[in-house]
N, C-alpha and C. Protein backbone atom coordinates (compact mmCIF):
# COMPACT_ATOMS: atom_id res chain seq x y z
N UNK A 1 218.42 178.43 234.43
CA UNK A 1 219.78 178.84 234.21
C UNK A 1 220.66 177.67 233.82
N UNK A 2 220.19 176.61 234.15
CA UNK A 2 221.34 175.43 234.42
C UNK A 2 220.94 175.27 232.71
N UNK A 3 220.12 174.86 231.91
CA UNK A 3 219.75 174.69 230.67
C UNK A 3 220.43 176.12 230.18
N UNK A 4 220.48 176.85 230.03
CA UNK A 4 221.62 177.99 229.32
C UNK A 4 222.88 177.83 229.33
N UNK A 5 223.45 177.12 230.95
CA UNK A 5 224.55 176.55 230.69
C UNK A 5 224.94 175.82 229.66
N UNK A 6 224.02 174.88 230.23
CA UNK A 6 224.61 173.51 229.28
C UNK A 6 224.79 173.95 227.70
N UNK A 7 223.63 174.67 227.55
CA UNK A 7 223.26 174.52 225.63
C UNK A 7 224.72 176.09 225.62
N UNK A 8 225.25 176.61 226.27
CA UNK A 8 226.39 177.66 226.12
C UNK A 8 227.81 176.64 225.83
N UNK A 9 227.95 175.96 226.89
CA UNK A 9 228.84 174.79 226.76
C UNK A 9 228.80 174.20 225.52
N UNK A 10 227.42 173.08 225.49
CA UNK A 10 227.76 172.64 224.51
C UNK A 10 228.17 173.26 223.12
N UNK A 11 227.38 174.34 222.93
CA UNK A 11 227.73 175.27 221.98
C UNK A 11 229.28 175.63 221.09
N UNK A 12 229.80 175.83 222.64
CA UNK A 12 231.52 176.39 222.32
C UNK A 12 232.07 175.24 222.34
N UNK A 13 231.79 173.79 222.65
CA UNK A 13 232.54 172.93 222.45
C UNK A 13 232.42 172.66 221.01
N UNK A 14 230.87 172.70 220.42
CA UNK A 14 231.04 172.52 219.32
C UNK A 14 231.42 173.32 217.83
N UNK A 15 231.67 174.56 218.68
CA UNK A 15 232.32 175.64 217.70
C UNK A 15 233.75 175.31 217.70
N UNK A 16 234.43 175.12 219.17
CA UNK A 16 235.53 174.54 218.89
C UNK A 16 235.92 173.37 218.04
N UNK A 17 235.12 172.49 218.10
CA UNK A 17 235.31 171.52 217.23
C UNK A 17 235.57 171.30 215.82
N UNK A 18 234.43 172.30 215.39
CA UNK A 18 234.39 172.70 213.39
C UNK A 18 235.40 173.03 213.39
N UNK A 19 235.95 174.44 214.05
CA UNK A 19 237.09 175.16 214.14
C UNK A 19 238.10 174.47 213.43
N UNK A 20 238.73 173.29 214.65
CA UNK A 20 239.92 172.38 214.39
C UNK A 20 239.44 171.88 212.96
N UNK A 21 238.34 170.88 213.12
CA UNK A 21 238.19 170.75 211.78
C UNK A 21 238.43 171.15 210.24
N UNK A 22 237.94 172.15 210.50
CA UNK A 22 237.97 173.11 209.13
C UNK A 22 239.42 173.83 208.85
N UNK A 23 240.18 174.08 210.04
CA UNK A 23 241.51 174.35 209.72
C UNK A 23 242.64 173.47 209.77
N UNK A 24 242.31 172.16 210.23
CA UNK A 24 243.00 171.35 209.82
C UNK A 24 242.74 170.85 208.52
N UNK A 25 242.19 170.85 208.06
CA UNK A 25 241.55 170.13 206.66
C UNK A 25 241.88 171.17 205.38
N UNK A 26 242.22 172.60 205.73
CA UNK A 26 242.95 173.50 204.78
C UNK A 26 244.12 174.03 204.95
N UNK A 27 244.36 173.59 206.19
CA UNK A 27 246.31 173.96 206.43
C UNK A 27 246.99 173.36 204.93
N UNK A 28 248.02 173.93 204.65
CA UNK A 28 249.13 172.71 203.49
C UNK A 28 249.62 172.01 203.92
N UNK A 29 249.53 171.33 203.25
CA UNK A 29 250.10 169.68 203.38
C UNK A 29 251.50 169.73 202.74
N UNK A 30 252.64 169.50 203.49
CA UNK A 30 254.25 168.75 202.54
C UNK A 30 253.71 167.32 201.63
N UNK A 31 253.47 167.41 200.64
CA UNK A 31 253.39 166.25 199.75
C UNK A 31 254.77 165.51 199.89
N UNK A 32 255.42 165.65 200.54
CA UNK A 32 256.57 165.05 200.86
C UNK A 32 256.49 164.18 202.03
N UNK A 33 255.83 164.33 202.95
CA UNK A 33 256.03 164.10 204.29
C UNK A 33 255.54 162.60 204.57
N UNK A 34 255.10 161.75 203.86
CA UNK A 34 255.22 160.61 204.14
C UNK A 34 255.60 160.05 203.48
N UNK A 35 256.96 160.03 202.13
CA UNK A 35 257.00 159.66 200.73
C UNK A 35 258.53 159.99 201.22
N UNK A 36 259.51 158.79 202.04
CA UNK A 36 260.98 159.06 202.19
C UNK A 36 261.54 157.98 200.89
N UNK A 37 262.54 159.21 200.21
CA UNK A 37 263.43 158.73 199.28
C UNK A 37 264.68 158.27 199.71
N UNK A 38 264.94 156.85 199.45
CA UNK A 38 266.61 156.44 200.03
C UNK A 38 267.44 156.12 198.52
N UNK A 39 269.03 156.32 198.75
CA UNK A 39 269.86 156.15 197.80
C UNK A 39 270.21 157.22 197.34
N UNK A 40 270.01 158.67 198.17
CA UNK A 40 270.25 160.01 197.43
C UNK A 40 269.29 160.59 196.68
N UNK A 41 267.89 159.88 196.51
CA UNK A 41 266.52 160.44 195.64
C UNK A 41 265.93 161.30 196.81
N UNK A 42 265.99 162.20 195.70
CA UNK A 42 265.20 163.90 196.54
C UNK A 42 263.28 164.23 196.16
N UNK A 43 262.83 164.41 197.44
CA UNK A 43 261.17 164.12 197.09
C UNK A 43 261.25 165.99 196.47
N UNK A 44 260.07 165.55 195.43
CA UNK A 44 259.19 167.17 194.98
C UNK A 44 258.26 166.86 194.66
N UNK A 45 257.12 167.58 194.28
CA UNK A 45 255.75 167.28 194.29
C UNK A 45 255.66 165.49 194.33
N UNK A 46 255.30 165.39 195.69
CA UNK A 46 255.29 163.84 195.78
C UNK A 46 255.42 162.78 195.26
N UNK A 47 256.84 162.92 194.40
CA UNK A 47 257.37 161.84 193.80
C UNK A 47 259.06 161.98 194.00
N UNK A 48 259.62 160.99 194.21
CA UNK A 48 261.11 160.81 194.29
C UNK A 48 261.62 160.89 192.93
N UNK A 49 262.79 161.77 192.55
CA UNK A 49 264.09 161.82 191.56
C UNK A 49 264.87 160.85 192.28
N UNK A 50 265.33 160.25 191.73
CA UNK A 50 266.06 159.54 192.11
C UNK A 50 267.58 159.28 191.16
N UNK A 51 268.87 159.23 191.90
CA UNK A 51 270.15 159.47 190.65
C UNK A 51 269.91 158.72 189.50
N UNK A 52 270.88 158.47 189.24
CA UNK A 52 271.09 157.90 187.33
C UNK A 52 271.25 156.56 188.51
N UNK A 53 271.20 155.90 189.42
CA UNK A 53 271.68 154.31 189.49
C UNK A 53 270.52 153.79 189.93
N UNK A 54 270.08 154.30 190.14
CA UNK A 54 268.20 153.58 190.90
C UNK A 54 266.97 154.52 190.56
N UNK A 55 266.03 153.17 190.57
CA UNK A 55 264.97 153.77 190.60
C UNK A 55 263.73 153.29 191.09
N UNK A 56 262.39 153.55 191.13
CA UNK A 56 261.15 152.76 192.00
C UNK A 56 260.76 154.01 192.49
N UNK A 57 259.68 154.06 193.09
CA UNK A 57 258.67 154.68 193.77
C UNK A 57 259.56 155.70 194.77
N UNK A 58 260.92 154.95 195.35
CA UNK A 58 261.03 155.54 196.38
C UNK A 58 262.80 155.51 196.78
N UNK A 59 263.11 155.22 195.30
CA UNK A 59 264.23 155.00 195.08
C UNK A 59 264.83 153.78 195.47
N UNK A 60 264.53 152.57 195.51
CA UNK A 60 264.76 151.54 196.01
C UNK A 60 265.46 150.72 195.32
N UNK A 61 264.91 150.48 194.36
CA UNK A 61 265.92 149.37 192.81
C UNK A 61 266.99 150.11 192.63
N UNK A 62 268.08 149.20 192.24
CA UNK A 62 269.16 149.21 191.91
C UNK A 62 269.14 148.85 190.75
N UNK A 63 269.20 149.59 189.43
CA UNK A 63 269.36 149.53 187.85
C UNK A 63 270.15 148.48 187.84
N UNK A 64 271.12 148.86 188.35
CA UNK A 64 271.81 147.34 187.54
C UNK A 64 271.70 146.04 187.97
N UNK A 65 270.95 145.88 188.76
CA UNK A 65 270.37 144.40 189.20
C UNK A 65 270.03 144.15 188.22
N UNK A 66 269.51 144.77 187.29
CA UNK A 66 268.41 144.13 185.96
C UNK A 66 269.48 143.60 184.99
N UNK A 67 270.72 143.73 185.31
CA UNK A 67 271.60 143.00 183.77
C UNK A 67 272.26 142.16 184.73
N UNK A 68 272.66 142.09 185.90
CA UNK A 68 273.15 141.14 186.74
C UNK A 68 272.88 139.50 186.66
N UNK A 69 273.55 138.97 186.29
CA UNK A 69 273.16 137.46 185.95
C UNK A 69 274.13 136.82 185.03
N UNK A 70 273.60 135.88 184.52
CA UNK A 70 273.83 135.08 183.54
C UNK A 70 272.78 135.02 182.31
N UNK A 71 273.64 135.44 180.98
CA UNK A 71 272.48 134.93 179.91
C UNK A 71 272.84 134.55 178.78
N UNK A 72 272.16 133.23 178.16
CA UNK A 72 272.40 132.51 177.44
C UNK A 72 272.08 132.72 176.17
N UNK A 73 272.92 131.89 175.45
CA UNK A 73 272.44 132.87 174.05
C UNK A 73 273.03 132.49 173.33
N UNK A 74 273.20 133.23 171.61
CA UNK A 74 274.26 133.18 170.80
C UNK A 74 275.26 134.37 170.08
N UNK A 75 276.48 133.92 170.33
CA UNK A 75 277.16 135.10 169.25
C UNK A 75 277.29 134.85 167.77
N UNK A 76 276.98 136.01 166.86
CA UNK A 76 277.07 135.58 165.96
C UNK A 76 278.34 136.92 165.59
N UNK A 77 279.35 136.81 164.25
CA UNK A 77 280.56 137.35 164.12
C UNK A 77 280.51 137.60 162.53
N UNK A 78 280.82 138.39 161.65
CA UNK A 78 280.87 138.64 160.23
C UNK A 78 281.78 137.48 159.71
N UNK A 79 280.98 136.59 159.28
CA UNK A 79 282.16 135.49 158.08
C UNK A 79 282.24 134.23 158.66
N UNK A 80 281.96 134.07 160.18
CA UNK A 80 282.18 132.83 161.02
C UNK A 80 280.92 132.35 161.48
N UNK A 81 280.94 131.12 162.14
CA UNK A 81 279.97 129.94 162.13
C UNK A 81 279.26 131.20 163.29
N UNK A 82 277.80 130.98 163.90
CA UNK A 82 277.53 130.92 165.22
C UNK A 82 277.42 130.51 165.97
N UNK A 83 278.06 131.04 167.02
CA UNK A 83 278.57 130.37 168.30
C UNK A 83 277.47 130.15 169.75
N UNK A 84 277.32 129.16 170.61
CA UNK A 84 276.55 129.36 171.88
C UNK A 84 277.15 129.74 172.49
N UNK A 85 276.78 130.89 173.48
CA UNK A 85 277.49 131.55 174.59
C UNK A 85 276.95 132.20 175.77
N UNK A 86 277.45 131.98 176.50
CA UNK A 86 277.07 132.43 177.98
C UNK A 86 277.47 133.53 178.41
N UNK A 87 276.73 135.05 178.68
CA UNK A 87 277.49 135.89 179.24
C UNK A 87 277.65 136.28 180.70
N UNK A 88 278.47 136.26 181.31
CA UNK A 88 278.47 136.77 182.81
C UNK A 88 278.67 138.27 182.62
N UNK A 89 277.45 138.98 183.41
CA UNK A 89 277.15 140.00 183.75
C UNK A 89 277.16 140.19 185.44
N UNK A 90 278.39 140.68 185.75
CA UNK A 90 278.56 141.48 187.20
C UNK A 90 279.07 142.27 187.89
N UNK A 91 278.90 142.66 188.78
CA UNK A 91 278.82 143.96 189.46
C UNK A 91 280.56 144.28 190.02
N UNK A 92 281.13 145.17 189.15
CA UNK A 92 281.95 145.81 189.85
C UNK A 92 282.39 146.67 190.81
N UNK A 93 281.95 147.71 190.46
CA UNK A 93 281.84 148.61 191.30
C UNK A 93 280.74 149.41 191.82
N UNK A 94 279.50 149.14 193.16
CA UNK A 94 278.46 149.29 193.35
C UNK A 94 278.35 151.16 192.96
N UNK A 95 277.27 151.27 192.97
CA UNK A 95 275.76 150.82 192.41
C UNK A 95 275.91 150.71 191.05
N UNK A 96 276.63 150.90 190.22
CA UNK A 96 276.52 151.17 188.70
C UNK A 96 277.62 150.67 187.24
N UNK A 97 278.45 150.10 187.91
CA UNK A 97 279.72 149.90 187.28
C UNK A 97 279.62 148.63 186.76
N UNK A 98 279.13 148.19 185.73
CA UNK A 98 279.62 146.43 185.92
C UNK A 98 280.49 145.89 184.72
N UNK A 99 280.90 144.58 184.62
CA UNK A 99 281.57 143.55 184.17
C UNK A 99 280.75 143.31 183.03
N UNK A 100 281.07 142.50 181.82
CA UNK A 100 281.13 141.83 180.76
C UNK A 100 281.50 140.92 180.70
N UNK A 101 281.65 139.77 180.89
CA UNK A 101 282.43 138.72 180.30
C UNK A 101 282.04 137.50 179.13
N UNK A 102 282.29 137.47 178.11
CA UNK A 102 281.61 136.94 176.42
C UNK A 102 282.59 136.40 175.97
N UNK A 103 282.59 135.69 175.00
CA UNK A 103 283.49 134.71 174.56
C UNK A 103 282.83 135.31 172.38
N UNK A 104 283.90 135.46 171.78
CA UNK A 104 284.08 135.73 170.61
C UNK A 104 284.88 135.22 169.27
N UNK A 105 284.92 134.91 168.40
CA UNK A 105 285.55 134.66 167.53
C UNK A 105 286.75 135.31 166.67
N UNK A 106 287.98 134.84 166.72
CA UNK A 106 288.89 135.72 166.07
C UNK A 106 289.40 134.43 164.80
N UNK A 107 288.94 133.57 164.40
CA UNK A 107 289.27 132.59 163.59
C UNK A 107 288.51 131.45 163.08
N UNK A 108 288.52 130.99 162.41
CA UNK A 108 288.02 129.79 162.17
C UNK A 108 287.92 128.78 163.21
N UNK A 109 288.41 128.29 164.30
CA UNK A 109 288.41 127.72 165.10
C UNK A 109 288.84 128.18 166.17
N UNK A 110 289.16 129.50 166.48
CA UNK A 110 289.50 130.32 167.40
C UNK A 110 288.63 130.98 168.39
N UNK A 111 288.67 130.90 169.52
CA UNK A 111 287.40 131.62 170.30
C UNK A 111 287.99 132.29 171.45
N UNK A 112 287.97 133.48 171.78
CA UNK A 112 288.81 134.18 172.73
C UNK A 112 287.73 134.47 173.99
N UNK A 113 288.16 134.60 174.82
CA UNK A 113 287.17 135.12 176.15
C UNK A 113 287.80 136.38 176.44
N UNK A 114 286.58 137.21 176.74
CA UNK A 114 287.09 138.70 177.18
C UNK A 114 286.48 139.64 177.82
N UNK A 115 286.67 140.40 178.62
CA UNK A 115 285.93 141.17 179.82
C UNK A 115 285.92 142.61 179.84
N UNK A 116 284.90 143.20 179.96
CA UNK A 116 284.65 144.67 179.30
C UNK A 116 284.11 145.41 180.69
N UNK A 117 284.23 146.47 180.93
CA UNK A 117 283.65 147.00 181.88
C UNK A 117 282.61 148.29 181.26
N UNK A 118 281.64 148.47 181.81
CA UNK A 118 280.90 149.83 181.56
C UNK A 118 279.78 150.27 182.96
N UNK A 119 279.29 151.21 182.63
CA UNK A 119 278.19 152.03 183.48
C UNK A 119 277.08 152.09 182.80
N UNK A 120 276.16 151.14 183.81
CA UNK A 120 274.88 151.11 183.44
C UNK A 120 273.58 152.10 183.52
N UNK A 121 273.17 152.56 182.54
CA UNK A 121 271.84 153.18 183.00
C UNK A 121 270.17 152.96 182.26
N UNK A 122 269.20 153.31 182.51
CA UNK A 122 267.73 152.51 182.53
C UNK A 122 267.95 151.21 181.61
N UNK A 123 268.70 151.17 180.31
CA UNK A 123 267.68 149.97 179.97
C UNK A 123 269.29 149.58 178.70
N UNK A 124 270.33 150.35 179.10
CA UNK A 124 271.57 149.90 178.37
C UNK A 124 272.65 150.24 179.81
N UNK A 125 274.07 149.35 178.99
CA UNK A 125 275.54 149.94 179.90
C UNK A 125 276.02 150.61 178.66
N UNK A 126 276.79 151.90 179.19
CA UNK A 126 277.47 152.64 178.52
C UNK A 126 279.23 152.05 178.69
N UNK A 127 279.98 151.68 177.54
CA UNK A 127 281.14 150.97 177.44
C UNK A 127 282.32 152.51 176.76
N UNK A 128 283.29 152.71 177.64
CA UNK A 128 283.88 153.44 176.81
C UNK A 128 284.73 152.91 175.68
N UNK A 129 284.70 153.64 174.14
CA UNK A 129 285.62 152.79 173.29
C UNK A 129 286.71 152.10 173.74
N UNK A 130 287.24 151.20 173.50
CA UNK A 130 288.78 150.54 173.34
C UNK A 130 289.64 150.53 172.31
N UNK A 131 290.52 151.39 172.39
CA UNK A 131 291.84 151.22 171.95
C UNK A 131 293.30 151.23 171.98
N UNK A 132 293.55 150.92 171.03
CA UNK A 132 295.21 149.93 171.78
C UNK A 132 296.11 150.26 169.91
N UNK A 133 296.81 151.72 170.12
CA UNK A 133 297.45 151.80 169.35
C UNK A 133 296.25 152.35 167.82
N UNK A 134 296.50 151.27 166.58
CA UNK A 134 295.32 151.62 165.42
C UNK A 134 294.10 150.95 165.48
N UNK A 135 294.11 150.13 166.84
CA UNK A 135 293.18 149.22 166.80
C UNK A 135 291.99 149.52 168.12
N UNK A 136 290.49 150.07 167.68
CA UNK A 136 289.77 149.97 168.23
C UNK A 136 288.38 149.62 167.84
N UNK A 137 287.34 149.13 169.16
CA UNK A 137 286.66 148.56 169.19
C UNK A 137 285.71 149.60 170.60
N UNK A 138 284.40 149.36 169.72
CA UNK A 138 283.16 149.73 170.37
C UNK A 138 282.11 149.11 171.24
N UNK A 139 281.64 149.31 171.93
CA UNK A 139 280.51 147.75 172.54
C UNK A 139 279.47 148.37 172.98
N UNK A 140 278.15 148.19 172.73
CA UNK A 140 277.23 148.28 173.31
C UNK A 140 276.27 147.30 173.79
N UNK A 141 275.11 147.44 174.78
CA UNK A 141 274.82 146.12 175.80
C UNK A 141 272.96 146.83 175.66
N UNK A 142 272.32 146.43 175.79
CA UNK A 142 270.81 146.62 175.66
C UNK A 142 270.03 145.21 176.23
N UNK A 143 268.83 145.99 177.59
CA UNK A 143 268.53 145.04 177.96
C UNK A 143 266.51 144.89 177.80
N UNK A 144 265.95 143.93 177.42
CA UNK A 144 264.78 143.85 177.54
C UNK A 144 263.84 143.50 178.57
N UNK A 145 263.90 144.60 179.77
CA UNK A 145 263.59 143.59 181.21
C UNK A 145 262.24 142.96 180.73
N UNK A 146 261.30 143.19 180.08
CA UNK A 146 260.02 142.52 179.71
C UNK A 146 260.15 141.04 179.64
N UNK A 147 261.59 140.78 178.56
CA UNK A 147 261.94 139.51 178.60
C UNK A 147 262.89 138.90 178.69
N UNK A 148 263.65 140.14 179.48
CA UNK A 148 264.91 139.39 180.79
C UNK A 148 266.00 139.08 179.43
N UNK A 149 266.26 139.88 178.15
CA UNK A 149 266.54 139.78 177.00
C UNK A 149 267.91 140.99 176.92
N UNK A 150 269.45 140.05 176.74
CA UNK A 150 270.25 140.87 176.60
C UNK A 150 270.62 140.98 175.21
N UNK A 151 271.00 142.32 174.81
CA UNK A 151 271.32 142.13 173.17
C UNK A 151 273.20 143.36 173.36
N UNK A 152 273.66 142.44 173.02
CA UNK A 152 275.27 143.37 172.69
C UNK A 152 275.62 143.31 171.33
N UNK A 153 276.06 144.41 171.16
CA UNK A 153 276.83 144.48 169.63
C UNK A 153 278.20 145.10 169.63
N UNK A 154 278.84 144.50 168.81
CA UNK A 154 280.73 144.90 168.88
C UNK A 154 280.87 145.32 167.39
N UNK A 155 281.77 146.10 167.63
CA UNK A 155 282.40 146.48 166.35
C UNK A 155 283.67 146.90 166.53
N UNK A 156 284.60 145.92 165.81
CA UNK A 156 286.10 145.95 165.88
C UNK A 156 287.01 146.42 164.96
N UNK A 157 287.61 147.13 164.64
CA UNK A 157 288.56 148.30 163.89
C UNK A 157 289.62 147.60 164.01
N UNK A 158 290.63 146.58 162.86
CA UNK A 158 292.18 146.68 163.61
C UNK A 158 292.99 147.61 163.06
N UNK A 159 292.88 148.52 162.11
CA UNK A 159 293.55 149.96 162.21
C UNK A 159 292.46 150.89 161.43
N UNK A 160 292.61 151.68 162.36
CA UNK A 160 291.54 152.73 162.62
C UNK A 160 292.20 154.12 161.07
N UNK A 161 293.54 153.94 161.02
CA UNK A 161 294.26 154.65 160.07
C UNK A 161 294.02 154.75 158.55
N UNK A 162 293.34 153.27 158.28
CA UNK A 162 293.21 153.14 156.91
C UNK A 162 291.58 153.10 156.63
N UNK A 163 291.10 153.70 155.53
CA UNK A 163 289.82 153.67 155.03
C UNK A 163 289.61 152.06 154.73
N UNK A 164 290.51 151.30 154.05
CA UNK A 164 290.04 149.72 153.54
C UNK A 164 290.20 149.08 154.75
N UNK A 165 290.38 149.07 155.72
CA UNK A 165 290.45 148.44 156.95
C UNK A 165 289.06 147.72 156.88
N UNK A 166 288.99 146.73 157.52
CA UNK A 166 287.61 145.79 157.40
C UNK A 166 286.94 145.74 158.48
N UNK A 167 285.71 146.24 158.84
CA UNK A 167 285.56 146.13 160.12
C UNK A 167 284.43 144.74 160.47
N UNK A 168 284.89 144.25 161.86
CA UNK A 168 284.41 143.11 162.49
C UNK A 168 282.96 143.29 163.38
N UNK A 169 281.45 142.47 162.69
CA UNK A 169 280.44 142.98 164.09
C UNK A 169 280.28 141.91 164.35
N UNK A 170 279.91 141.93 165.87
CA UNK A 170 279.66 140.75 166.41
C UNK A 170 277.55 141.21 166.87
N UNK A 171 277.57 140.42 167.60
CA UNK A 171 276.17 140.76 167.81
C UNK A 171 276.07 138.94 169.18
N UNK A 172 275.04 139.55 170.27
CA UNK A 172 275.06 138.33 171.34
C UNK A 172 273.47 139.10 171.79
N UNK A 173 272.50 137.68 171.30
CA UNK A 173 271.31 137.56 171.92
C UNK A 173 271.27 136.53 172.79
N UNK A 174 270.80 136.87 174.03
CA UNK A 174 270.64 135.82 175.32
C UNK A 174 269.31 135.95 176.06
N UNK A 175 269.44 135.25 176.70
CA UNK A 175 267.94 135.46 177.89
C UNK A 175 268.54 135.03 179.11
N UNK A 176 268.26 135.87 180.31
CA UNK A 176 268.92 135.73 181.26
C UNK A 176 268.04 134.36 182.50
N UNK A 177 268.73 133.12 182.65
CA UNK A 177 268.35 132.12 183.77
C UNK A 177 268.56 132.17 184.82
C-alpha cells in the first residue's frame, strides 16, 4: 500500500506541476509590462511613441540636445566675402524651443549678430517667418547627427510688396565642438 501511495503522490504532484507549467507559458503576456515609457511616451505593441520632443527606446533623449552646442563654420551671403562664424545653439524653453544666435552680413564691412528662436523636431528646427512691416525673412536649421553637421539657410525679403525686390540667401555650414 505504502508504494501506491507514494507513486499516487508523486503522480499529482507531478500533474500539478505540467499544469502550472503549461498554463503559465500560454496565459498573455502585456508586451508592455516591462518596457516603461518616460516623458509622456505611451507603450503599444512593445514599443514606446513617444511626443514630437523625444525619442529612444523608451523615450529618454531629448531631440534637442542634438543641436544644443556650439558650431563652427562658415556663412556665406549673395554678393559678399565669406565669413567664419560661430553659432550658439540653446535651449529656451525646455524640451523643444530653442535659440539661434549667428552673425550675418548686411554690407561690405558690416556684420550684424542676431537671435532667432524656433521648435525643434527629428533632424530640423521649425522657425516661424519674420516680419516687420514689407520686410520679411525665412530661416531654416538642418542637422546631420552622423556628423554633428549644422546647415541653416536665410532668405531675406526687404519689401515683400514689390516683384523687383532682390532677395538676400545666406547659407551657415558648421560642425558642432
Amino acid at each position: 500500500m505504502k508504494f501506491w501511495k507514494h507513486t499516487l503522490v508523486t503522480s499529482f504532484a507531478f500533474f500539478c506541476l505540467c499544469s502550472t507549467v503549461l498554463y503559465t507559458a500560454c496565459a498573455p503576456k502585456d508586451s508592455c509590462a516591462d518596457l516603461k515609457c518616460i516623458n509622456g511616451g505611451a507603450c503599444s505593441d512593445n514599443f514606446c511613441h513617444c511626443p514630437s520632443a523625444f525619442d529612444g527606446p523608451q523615450c529618454e533623449n531629448k531631440i534637442a540636445d542634438r543641436f544644443i552646442g556650439t558650431f563652427i563654420g562658415d556663412m556665406s551671403t549673395d554678393g559678399f566675402p565669406t565669413i567664419s562664424d560661430t553659432i550658439h545653439v540653446f535651449m529656451q524653453t525646455d524640451p523643444d524651443y530653442v535659440g539661434i544666435s549667428y552673425s550675418h552680413s548686411t554690407g561690405i564691412s558690416s556684420v550684424v549678430r542676431d537671435t532667432v528662436y524656433g521648435t525643434v523636431r527629428t533632424v530640423s528646427i521649425n522657425f516661424n517667418p519674420i516680419t516687420n512691416g514689407n520686410y520679411s525673412k525665412s530661416i531654416s536649421a538642418n542637422i546631420n547627427n552622423q556628423y554633428n553637421r549644422l546647415v541653416i539657410s536665410i532668405t531675406e525679403n526687404p519689401d515683400v510688396t514689390t516683384s523687383s525686390s532682390t532677395l538676400t540667401h545666406s547659407s551657415f555650414i558648421g560642425f558642432k565642438q
